[in-house]
C-alpha atoms as a PDB file:
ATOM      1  CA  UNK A   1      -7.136 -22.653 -12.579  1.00  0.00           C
ATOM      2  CA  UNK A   2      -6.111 -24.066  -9.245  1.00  0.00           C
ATOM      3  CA  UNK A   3      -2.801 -24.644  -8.088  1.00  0.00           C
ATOM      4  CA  UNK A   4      -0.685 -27.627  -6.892  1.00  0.00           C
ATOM      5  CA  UNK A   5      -0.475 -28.110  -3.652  1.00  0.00           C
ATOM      6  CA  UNK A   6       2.902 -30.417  -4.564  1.00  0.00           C
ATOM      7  CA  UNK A   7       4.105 -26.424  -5.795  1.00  0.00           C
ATOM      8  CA  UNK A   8       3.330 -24.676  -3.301  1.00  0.00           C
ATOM      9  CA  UNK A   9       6.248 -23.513  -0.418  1.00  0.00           C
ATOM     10  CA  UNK A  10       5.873 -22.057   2.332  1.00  0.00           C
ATOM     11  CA  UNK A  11       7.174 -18.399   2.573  1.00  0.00           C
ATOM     12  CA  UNK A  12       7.009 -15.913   5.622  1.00  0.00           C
ATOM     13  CA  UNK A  13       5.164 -12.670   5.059  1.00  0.00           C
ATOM     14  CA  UNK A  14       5.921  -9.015   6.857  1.00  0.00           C
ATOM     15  CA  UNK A  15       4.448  -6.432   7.355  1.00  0.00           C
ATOM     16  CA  UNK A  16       5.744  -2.496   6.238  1.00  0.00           C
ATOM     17  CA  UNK A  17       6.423  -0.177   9.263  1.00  0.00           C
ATOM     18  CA  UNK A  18       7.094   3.093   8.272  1.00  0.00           C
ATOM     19  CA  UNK A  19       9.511   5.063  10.434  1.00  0.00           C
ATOM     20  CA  UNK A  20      11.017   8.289  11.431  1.00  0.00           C
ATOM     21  CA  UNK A  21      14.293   8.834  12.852  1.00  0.00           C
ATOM     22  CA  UNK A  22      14.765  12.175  14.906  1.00  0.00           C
ATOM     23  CA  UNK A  23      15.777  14.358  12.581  1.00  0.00           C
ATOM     24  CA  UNK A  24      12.237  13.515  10.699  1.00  0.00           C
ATOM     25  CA  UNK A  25      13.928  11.383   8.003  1.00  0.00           C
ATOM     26  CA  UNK A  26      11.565   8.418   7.047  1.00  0.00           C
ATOM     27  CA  UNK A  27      12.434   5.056   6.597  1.00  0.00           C
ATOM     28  CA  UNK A  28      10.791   1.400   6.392  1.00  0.00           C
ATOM     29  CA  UNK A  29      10.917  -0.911   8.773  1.00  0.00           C
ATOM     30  CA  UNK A  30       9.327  -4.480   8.970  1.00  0.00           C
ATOM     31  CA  UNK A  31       7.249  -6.442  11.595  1.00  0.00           C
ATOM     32  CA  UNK A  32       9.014  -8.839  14.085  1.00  0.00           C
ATOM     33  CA  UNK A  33       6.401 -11.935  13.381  1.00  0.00           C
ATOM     34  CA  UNK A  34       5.313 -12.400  10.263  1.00  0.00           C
ATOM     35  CA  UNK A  35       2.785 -14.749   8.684  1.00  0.00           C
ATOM     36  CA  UNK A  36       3.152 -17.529   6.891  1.00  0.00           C
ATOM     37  CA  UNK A  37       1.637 -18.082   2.934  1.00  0.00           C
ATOM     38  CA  UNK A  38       1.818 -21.100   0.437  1.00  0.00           C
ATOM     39  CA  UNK A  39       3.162 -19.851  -2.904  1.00  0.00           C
ATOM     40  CA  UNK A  40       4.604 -21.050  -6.186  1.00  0.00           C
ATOM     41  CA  UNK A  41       7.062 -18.457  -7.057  1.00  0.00           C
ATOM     42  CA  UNK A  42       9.253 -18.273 -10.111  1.00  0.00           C
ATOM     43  CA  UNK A  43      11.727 -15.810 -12.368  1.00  0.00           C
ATOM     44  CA  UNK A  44       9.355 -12.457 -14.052  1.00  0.00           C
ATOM     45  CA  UNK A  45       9.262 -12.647 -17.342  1.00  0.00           C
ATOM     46  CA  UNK A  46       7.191 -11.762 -20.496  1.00  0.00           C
ATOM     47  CA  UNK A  47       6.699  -9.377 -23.034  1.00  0.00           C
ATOM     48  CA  UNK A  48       4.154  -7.443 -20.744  1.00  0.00           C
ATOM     49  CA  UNK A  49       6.631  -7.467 -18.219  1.00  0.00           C
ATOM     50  CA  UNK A  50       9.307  -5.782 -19.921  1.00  0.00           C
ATOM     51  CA  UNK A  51       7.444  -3.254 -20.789  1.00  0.00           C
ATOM     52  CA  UNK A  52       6.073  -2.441 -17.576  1.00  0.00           C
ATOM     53  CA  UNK A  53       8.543  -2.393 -15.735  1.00  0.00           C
ATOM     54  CA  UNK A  54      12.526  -2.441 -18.299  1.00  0.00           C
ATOM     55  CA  UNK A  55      15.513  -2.962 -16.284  1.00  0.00           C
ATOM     56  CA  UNK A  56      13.751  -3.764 -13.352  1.00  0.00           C
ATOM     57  CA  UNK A  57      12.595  -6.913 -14.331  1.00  0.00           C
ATOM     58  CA  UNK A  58      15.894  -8.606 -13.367  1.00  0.00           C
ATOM     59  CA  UNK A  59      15.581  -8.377  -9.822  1.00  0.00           C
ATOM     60  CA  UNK A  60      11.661  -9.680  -9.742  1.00  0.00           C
ATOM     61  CA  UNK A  61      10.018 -12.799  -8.979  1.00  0.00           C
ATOM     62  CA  UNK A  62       6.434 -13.750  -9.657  1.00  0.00           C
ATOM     63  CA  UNK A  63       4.685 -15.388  -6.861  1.00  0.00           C
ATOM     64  CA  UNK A  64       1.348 -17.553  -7.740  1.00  0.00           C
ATOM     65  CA  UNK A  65      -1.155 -17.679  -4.280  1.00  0.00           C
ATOM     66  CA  UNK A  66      -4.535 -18.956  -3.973  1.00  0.00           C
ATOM     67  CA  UNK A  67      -7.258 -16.304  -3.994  1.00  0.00           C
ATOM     68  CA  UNK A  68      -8.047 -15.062   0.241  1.00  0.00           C
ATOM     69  CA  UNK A  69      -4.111 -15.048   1.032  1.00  0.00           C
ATOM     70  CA  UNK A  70      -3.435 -12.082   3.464  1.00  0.00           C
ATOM     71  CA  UNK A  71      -0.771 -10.225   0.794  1.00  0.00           C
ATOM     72  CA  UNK A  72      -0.835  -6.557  -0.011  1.00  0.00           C
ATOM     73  CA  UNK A  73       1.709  -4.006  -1.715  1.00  0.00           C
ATOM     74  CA  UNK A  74       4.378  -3.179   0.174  1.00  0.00           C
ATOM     75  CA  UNK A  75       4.409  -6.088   2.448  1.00  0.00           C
ATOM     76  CA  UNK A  76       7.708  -7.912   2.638  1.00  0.00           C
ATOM     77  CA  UNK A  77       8.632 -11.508   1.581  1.00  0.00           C
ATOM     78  CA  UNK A  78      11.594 -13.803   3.125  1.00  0.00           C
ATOM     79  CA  UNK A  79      12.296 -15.618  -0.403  1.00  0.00           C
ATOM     80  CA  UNK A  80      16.312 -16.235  -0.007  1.00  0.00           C
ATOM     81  CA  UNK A  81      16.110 -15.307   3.710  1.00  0.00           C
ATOM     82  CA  UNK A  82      15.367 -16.856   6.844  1.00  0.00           C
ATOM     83  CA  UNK A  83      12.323 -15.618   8.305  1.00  0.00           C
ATOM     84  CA  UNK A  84      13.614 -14.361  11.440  1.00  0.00           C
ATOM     85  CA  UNK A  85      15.635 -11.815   9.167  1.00  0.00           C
ATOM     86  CA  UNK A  86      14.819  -8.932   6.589  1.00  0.00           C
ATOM     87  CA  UNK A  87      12.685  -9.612   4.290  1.00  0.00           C
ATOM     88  CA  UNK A  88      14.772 -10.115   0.643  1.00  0.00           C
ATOM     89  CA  UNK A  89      11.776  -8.862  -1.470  1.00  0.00           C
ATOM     90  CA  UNK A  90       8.543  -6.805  -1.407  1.00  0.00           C
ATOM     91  CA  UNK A  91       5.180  -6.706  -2.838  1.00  0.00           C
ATOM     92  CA  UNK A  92       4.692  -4.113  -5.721  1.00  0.00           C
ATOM     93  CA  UNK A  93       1.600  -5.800  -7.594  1.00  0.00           C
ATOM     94  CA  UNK A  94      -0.810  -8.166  -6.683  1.00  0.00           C
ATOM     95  CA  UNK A  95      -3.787  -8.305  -9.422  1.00  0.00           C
ATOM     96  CA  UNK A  96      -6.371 -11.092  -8.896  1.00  0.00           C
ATOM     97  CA  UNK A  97      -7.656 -13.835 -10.963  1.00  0.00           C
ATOM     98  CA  UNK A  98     -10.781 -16.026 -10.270  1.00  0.00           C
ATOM     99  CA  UNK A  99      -9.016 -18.821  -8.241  1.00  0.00           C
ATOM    100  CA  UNK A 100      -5.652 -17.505  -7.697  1.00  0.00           C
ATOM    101  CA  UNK A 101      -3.275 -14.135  -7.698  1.00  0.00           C
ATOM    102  CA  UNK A 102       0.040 -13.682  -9.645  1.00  0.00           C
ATOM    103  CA  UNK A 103       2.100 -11.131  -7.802  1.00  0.00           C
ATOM    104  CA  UNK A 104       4.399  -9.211  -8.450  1.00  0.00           C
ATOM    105  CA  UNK A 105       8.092  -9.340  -6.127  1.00  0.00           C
ATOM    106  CA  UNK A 106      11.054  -6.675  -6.397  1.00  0.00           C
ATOM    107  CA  UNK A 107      14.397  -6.985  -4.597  1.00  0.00           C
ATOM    108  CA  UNK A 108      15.259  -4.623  -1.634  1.00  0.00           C
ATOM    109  CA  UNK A 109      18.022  -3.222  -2.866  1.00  0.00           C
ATOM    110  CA  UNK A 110      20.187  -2.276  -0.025  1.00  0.00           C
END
């Protein structure tokens, strides 16, 4: 299945830095510059869904890319956000298919 390009939107991509303050507390940060991807991304849903992953599902998106996108878990995505800010939500799945990937977004919660 290939995608439509007419879908597709382009969405800025960052990076996960961990950190450590001084007291040795650890924390995530995210890249300055990110990249930029081409993505079809709508509401989670399904029964699947649900199950996997209950309450949770409210705050997640799925994101539709073409197969070869630079995305991994735990990288950060500027949905509702500008992309010189925070990214909004991060990568916790990203199974492939043959000509595309459906992955999975969750909210930062602050």
């Amino acid at each position: 299945m290939r995608l439509r390009q007419r879908d597709l939107k382009p969405y800025t991509v960052k990076g996960r830095i961990p950190k450590e303050d001084s007291d040795g507390t650890t924390y995530e940060d995210w890249e300055e510059e990110g990249h930029i991807i081409q993505a079809n991304i709508q509401p989670a849903g399904g029964r699947l869904m649900a199950e996997m992953y209950g309450e949770r599902l409210a705050y997640m998106l799925s994101a539709y890319v073409e197969s070869g996108t630079d995305l991994k878990e735990t990288d950060g995505v500027c949905v509702y956000v500008a992309p010189d800010q925070n990214p909004d939500y991060k990568v916790v799945a990203s199974p492939p298919w043959s000509s595309h990937s459906v992955v999975s977004l969750e909210a930062i919660r602050p």
